[in-house]
Protein backbone atom coordinates (compact mmCIF):
# COMPACT_ATOMS: atom_id res chain seq x y z
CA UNK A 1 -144.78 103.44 -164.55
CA UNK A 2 -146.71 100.01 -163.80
CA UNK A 3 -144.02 99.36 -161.00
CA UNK A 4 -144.30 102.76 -159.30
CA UNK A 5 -148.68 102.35 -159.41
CA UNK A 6 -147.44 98.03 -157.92
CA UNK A 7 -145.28 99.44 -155.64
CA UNK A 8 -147.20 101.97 -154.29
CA UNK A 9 -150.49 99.29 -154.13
CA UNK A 10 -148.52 97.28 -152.16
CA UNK A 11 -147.21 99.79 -149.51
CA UNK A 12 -151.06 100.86 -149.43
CA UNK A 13 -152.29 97.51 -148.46
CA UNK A 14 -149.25 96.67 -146.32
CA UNK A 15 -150.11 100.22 -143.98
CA UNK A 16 -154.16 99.12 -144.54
CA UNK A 17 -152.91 95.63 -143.18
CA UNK A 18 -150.88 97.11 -140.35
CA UNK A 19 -153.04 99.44 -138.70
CA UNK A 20 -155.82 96.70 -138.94
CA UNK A 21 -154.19 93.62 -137.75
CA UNK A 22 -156.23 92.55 -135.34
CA UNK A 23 -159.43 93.11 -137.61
CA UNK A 24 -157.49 91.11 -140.43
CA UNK A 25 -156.78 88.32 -137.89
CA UNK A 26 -160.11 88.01 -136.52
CA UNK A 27 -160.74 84.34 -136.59
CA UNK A 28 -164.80 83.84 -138.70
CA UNK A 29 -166.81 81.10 -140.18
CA UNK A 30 -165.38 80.33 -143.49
CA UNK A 31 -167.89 78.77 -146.28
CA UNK A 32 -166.45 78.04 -149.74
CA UNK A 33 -169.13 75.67 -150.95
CA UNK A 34 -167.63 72.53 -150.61
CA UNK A 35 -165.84 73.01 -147.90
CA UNK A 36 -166.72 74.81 -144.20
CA UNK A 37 -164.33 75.82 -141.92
CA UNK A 38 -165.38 76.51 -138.49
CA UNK A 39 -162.78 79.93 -137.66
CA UNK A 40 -160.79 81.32 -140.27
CA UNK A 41 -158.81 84.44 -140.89
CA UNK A 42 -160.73 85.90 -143.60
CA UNK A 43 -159.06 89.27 -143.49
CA UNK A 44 -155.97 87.86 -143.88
CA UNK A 45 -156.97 85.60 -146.59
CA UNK A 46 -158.70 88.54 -148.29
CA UNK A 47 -155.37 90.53 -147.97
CA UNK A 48 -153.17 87.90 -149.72
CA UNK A 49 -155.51 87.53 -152.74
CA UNK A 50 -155.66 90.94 -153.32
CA UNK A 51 -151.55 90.94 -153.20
CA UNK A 52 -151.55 88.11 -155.39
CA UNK A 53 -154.20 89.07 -157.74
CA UNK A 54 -151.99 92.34 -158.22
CA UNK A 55 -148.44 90.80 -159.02
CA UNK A 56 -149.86 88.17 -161.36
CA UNK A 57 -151.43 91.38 -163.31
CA UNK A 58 -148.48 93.01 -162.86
CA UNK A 59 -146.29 89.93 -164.68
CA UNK A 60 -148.70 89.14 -167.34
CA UNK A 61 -149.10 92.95 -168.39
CA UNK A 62 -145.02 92.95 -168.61
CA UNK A 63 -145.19 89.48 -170.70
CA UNK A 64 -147.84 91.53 -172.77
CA UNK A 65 -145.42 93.83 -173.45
CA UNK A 66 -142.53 91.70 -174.06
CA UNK A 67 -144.59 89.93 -176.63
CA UNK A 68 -145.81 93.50 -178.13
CA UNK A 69 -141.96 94.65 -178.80
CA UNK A 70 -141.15 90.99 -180.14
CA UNK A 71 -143.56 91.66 -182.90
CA UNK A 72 -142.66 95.18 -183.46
CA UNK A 73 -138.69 94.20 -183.89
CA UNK A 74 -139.88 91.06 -186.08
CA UNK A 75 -141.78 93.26 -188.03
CA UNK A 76 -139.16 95.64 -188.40
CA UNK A 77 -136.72 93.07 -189.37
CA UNK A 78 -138.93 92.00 -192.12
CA UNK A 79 -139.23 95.46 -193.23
CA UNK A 80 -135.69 96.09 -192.96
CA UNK A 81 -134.63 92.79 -194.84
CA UNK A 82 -137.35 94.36 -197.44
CA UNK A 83 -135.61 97.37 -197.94
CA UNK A 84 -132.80 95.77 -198.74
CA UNK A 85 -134.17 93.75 -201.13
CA UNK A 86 -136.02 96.57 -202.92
CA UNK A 87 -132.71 98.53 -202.77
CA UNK A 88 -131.10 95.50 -204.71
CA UNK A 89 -133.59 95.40 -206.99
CA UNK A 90 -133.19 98.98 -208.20
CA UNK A 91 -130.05 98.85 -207.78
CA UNK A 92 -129.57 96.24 -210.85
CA UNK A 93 -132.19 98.16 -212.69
CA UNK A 94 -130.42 101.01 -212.84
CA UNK A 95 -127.60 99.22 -213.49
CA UNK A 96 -129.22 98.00 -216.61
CA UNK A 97 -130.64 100.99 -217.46
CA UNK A 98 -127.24 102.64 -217.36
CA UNK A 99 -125.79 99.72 -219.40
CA UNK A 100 -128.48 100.23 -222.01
CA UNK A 101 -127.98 103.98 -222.44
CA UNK A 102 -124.64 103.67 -222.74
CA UNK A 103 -124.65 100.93 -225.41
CA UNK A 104 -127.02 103.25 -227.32
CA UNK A 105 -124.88 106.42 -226.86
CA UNK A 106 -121.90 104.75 -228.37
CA UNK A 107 -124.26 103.30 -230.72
CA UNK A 108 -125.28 106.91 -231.61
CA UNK A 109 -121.48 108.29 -231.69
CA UNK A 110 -119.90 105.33 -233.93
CA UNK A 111 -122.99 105.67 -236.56
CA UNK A 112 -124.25 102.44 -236.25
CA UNK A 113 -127.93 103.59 -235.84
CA UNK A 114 -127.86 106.22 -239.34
CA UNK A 115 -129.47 103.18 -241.12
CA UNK A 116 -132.54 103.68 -238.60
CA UNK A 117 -132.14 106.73 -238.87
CA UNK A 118 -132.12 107.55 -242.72
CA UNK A 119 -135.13 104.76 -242.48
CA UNK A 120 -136.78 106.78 -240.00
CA UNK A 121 -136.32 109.69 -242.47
CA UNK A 122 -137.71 107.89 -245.26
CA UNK A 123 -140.68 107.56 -243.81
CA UNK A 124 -141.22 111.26 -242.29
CA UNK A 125 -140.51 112.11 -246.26
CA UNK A 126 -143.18 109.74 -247.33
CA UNK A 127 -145.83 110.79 -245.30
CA UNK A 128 -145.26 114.19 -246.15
CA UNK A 129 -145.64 113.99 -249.54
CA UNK A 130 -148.65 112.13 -248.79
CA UNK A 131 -150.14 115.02 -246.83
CA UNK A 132 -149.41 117.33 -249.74
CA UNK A 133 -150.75 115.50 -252.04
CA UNK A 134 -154.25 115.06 -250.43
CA UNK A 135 -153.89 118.96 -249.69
CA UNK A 136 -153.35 119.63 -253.33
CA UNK A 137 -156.46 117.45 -254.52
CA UNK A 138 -158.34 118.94 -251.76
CA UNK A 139 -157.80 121.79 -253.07
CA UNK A 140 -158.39 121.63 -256.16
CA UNK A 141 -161.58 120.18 -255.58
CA UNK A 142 -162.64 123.04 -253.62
CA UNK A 143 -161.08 125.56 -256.51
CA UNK A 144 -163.40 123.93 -259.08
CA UNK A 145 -166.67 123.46 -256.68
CA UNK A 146 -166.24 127.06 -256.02
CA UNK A 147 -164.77 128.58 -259.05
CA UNK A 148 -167.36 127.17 -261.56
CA UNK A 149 -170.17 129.09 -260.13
CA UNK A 150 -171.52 132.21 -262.77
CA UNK A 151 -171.24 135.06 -262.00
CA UNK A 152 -174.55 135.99 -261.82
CA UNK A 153 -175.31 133.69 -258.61
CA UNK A 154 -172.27 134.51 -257.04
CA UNK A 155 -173.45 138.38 -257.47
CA UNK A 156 -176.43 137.23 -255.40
CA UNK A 157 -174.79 134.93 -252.96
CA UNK A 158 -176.19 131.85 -254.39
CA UNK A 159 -173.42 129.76 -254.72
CA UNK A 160 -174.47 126.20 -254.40
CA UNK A 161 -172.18 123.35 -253.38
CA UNK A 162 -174.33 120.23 -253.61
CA UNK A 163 -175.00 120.49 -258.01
CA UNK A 164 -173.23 121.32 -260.68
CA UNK A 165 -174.83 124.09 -262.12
């Protein structure tokens, strides 16, 4: 696309330049600070800076882009060589993982692990006779807060929790 638009600039100013030729070569006093000339073609002069001031544009918007692709393939390199490291990564951990499960599965079918496990039963036993035990005492403390109460007061709904009556 920026070579059609350069193209077609140029063929602009190349018809501009032809039809006014004699305009473009019409010989002026030329001034650049410094410097006076006494007849110069400032037309003509005019023409090729504009020509040149497009094709150095033109070049240094393509090295622009040249540069803007290097960094995009760079990047994706990196990203690429990332992947692949990631992939290798999980890779070997799954490889591990795989190892471990299947260490523990033969583990589980040769009977190694009934020594954690009968442990591990032990101590589900153990805390549930605990818990039946402080049930039971709870219990019976409620049975004898509740069940001492005469009968009177409990005919009347007065049954008091905080004293012994």
């Amino acid at each position: 696309m920026r070579t059609i638009v350069l193209i077609a600039g140029l063929v602009l100013l190349l018809i501009f330049a032809v039809l006014n030729f004699g305009s473009l070569m019409a010989l002026q006093p030329m001034n650049l600070g410094f410097i006076q000339y006494v007849t110069a073609p400032i037309g003509l002069i005019m023409l090729l800076t504009a020509i040149f001031a497009a094709l150095l544009f033109y070049f240094w918007a393509g090295i622009s882009n040249l540069r803007a692709q290097a960094d995009t393939a760079k990047l994706l390199r990196d990203m690429e060589t990332l992947r692949v490291s990631l992939d290798s990564q999980e890779g070997s951990r799954f490889a591990e993982l795989r190892s471990h499960l299947d260490t523990r599965m033969n583990a589980l079918g040769t009977g190694e692990t009934s020594s954690e496990l009968r442990a591990v039963n032990a101590r589900i036993d153990g805390l549930q006779q605990d818990m039946n035990l402080q049930l039971a005492q709870l219990d019976d403390y409620l049975k004898t807060k509740l069940g001492d109460a005469p009968a009177t007061q409990a005919r009347l709904g007065e049954v008091r929790l905080d004293k012994k009556l």
